[in-house]
C-alpha atoms as a PDB file:
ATOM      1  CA  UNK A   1       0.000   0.000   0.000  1.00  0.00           C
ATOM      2  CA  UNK A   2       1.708   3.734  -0.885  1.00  0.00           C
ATOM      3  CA  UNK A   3       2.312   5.496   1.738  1.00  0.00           C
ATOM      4  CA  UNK A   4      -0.125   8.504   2.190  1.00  0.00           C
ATOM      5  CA  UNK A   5      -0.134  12.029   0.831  1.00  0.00           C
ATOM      6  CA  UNK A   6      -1.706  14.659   2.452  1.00  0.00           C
ATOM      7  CA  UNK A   7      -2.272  18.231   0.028  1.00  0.00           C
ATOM      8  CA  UNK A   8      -3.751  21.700   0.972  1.00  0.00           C
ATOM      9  CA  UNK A   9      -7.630  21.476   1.046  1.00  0.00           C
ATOM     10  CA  UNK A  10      -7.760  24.701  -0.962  1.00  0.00           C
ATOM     11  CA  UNK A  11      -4.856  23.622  -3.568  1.00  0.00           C
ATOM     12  CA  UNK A  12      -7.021  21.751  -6.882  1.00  0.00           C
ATOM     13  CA  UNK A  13      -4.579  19.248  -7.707  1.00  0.00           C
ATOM     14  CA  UNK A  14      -4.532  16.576 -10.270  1.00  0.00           C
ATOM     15  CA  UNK A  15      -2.734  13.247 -11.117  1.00  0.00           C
ATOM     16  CA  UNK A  16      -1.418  12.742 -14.300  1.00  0.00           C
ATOM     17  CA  UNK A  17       0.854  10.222 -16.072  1.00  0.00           C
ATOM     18  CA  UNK A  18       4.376  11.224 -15.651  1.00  0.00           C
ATOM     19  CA  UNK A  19       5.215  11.565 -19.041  1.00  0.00           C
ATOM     20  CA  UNK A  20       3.179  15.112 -18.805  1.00  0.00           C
ATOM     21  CA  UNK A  21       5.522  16.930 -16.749  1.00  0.00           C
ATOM     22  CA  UNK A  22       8.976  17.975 -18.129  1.00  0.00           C
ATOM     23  CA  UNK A  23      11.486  15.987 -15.520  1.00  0.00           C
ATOM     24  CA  UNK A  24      15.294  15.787 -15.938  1.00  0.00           C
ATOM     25  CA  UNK A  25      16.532  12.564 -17.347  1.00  0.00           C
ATOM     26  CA  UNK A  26      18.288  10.339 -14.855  1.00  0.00           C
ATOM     27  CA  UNK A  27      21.725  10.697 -15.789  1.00  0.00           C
ATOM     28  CA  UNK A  28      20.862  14.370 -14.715  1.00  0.00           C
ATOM     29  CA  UNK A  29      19.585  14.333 -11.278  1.00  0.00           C
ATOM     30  CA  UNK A  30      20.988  14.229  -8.234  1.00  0.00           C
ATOM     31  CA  UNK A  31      20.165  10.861  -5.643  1.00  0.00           C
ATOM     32  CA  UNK A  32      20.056  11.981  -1.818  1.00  0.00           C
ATOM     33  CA  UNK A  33      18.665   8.671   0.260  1.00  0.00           C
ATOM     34  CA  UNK A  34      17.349  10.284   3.521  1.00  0.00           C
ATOM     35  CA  UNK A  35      16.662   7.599   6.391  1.00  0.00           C
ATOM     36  CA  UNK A  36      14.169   8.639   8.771  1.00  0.00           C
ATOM     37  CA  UNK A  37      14.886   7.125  12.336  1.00  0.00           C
ATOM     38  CA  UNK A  38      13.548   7.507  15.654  1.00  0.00           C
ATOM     39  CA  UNK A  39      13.974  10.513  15.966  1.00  0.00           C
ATOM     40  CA  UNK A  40      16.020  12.007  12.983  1.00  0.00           C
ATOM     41  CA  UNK A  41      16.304  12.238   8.992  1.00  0.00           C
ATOM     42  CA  UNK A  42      19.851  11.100   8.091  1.00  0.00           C
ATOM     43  CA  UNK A  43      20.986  11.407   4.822  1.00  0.00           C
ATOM     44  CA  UNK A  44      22.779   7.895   3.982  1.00  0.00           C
ATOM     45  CA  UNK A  45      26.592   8.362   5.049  1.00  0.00           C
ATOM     46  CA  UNK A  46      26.015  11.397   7.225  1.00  0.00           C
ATOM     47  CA  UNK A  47      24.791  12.889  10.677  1.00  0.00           C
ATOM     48  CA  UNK A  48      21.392  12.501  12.180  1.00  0.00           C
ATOM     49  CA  UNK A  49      19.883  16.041  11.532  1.00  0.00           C
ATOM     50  CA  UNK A  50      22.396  17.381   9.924  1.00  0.00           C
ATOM     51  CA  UNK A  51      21.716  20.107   7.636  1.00  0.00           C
ATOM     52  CA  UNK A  52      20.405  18.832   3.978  1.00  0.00           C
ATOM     53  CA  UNK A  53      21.714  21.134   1.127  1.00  0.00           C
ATOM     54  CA  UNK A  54      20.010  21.846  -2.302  1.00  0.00           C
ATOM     55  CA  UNK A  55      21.053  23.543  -4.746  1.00  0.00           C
ATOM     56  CA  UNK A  56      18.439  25.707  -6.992  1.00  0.00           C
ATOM     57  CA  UNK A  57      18.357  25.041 -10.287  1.00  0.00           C
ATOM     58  CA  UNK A  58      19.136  20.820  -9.647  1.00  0.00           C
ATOM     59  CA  UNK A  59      17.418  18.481 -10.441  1.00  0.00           C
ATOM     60  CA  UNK A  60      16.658  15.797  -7.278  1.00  0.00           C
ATOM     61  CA  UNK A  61      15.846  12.610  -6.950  1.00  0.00           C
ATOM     62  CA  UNK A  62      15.095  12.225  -2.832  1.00  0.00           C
ATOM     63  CA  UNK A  63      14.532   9.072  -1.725  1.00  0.00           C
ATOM     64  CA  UNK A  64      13.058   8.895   2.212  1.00  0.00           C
ATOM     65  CA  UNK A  65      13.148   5.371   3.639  1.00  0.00           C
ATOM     66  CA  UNK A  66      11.810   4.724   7.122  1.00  0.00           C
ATOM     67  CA  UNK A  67      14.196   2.224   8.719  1.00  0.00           C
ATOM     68  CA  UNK A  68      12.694   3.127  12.392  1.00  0.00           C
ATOM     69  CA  UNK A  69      10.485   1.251  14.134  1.00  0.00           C
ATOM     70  CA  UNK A  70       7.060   3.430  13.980  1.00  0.00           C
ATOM     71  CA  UNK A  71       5.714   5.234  11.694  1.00  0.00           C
ATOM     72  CA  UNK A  72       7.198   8.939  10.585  1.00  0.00           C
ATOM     73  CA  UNK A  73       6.078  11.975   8.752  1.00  0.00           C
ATOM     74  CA  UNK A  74       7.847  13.814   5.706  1.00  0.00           C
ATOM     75  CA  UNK A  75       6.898  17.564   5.779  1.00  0.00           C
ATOM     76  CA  UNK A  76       9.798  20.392   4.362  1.00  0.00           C
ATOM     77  CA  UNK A  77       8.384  24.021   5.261  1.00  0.00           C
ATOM     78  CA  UNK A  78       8.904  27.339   7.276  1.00  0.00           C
ATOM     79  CA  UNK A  79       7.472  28.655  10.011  1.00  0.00           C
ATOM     80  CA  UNK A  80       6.107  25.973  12.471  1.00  0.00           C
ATOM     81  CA  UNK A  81       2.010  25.778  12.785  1.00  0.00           C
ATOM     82  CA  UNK A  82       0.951  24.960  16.305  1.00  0.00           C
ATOM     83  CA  UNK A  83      -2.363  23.286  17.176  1.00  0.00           C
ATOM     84  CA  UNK A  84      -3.632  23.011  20.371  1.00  0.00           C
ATOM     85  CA  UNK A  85      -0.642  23.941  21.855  1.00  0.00           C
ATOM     86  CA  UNK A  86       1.089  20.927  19.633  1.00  0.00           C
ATOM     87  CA  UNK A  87       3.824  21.528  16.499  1.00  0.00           C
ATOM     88  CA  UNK A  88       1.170  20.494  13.726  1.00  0.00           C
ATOM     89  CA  UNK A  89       3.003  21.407  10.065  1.00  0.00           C
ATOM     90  CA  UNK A  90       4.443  24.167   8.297  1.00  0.00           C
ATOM     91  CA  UNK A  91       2.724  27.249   7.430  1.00  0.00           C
ATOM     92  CA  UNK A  92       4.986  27.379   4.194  1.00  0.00           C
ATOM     93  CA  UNK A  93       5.627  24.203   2.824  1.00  0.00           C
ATOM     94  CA  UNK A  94       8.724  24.298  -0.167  1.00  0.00           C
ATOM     95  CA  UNK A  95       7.362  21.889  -3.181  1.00  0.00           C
ATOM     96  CA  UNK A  96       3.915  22.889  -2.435  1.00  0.00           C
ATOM     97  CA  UNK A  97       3.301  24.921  -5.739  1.00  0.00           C
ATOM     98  CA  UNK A  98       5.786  22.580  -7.358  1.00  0.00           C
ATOM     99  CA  UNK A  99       5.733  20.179 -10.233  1.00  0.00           C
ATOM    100  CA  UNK A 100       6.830  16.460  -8.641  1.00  0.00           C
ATOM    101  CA  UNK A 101       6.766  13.132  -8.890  1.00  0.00           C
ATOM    102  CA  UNK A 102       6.381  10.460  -6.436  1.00  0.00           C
ATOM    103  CA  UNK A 103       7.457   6.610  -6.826  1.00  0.00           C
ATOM    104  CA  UNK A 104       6.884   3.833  -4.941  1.00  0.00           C
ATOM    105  CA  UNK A 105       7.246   0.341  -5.521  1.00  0.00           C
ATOM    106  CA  UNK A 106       5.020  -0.420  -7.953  1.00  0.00           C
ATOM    107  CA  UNK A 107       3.513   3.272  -8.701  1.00  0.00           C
ATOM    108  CA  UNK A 108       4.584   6.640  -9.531  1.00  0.00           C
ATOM    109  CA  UNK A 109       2.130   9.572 -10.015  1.00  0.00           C
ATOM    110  CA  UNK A 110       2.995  13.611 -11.110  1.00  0.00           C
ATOM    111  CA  UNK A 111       1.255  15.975  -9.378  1.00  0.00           C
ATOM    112  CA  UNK A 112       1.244  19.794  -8.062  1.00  0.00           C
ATOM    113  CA  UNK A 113       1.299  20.660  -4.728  1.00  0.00           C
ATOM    114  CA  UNK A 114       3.067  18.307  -2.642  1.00  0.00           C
ATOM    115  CA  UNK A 115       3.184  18.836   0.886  1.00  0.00           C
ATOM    116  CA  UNK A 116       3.666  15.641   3.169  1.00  0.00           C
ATOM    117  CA  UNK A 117       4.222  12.437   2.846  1.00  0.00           C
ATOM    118  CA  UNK A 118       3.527   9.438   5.786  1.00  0.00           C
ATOM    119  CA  UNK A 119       5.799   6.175   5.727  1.00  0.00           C
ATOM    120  CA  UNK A 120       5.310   2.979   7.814  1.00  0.00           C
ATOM    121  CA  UNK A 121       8.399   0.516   8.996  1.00  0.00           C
ATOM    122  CA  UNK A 122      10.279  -0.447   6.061  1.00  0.00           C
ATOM    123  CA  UNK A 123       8.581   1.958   3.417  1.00  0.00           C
ATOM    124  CA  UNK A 124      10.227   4.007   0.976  1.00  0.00           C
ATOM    125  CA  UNK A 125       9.239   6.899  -1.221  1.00  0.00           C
ATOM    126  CA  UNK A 126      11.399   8.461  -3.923  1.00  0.00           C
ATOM    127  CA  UNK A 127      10.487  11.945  -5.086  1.00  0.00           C
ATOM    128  CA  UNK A 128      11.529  14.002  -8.121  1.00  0.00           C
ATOM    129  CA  UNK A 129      11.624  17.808  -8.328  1.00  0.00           C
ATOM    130  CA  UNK A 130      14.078  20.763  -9.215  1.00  0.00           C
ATOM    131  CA  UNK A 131      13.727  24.073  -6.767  1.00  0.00           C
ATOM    132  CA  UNK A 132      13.494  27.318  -9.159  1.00  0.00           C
ATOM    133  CA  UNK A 133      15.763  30.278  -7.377  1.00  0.00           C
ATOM    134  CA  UNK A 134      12.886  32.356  -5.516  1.00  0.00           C
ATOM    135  CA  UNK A 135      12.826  29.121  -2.599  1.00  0.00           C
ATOM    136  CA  UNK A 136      16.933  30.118  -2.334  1.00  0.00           C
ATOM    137  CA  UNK A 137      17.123  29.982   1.633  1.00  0.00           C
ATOM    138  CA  UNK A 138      16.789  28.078   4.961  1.00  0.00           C
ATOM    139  CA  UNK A 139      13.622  25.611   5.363  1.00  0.00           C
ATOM    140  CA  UNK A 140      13.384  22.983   7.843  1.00  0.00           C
ATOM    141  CA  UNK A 141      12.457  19.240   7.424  1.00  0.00           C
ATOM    142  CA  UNK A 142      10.566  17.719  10.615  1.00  0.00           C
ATOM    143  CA  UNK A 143       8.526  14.352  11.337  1.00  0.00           C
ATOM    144  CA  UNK A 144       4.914  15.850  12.823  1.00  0.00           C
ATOM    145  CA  UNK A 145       3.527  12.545  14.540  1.00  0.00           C
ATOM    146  CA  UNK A 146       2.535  13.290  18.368  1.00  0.00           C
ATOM    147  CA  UNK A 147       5.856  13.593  20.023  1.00  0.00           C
ATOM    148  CA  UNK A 148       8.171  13.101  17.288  1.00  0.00           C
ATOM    149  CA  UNK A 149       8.882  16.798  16.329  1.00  0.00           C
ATOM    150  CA  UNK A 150       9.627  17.680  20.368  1.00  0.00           C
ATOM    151  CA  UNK A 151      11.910  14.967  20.247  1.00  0.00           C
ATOM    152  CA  UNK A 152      14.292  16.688  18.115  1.00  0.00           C
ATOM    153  CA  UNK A 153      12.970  15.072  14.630  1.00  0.00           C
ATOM    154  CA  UNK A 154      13.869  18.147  12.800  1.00  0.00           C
ATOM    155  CA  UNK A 155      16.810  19.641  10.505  1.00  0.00           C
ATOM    156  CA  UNK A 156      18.094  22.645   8.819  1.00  0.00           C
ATOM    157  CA  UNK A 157      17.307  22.568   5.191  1.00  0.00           C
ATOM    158  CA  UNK A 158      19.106  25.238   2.770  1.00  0.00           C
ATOM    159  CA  UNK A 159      18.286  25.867  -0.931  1.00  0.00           C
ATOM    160  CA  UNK A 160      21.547  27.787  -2.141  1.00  0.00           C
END
């Protein structure tokens, strides 16, 4: 089952076959494996929560396996929503006006919009985008299931 993929209520979306948006080929993009873990996103060789650098302009290939135990939320935004006295989001998320596409297993879909995306035990999503030069500057990356984001499941993310 894919994981799940949670888009703004207001944002009209709509899922397409890949071959209608204009993607990089493969040789092209750059592959960054990011491993969420109780309670971090690593990318594959480096630090927990160490900073994750983009570069505008790139095209990306992110792939976010869940090797943890539970069950962990992708969101990549600024400025932290809080619910009920609870982290609960971004109230700027970066590839939500974005062309992407998202790959599973077995599936892949293009779509506008993106904002989150939720991964069980052993899941893995791989998502393709390029970041145009006006989203140049810090973000943040954080897992929003109850608890996770106060344990320190958060990093720096920097579009140069």
């Amino acid at each position: 089952m894919p994981p799940r993929f949670r888009f703004f209520a207001l944002l009209t979306f709509l899922l397409v076959t890949v071959g209608s948006f204009a993607f990089a080929q493969d040789a092209e993009r750059i592959e960054v494996v990011i491993e969420l873990r109780e309670f971090s996103f690593t990318v594959a060789g480096g630090e927990a929560n160490a900073p994750i650098v983009f570069k505008a302009g790139q095209p990306y290939s992110v792939v976010f396996s869940n090797v943890g135990m539970m069950g962990h939320e992708v969101l990549v935004g600024r400025s932290v929503l809080v619910e009920d006295g609870v982290p609960d989001g971004y109230e700027t998320n970066l590839l939500d006006a974005l062309p992407v596409k998202v790959a599973g297993d077995d599936w892949e879909v293009g779509t506008s919009g993106f904002v989150e995306v939720e991964l069980e035990p052993g899941q893995s999503v791989e998502i393709y985008f390029t970041l145009p030069t006006e989203l140049i500057g810090t973000w943040e990356i954080g897992c929003f299931v109850p608890g996770h984001y106060q344990a320190g499941m958060k990093a720096a993310v920097i579009v140069e």
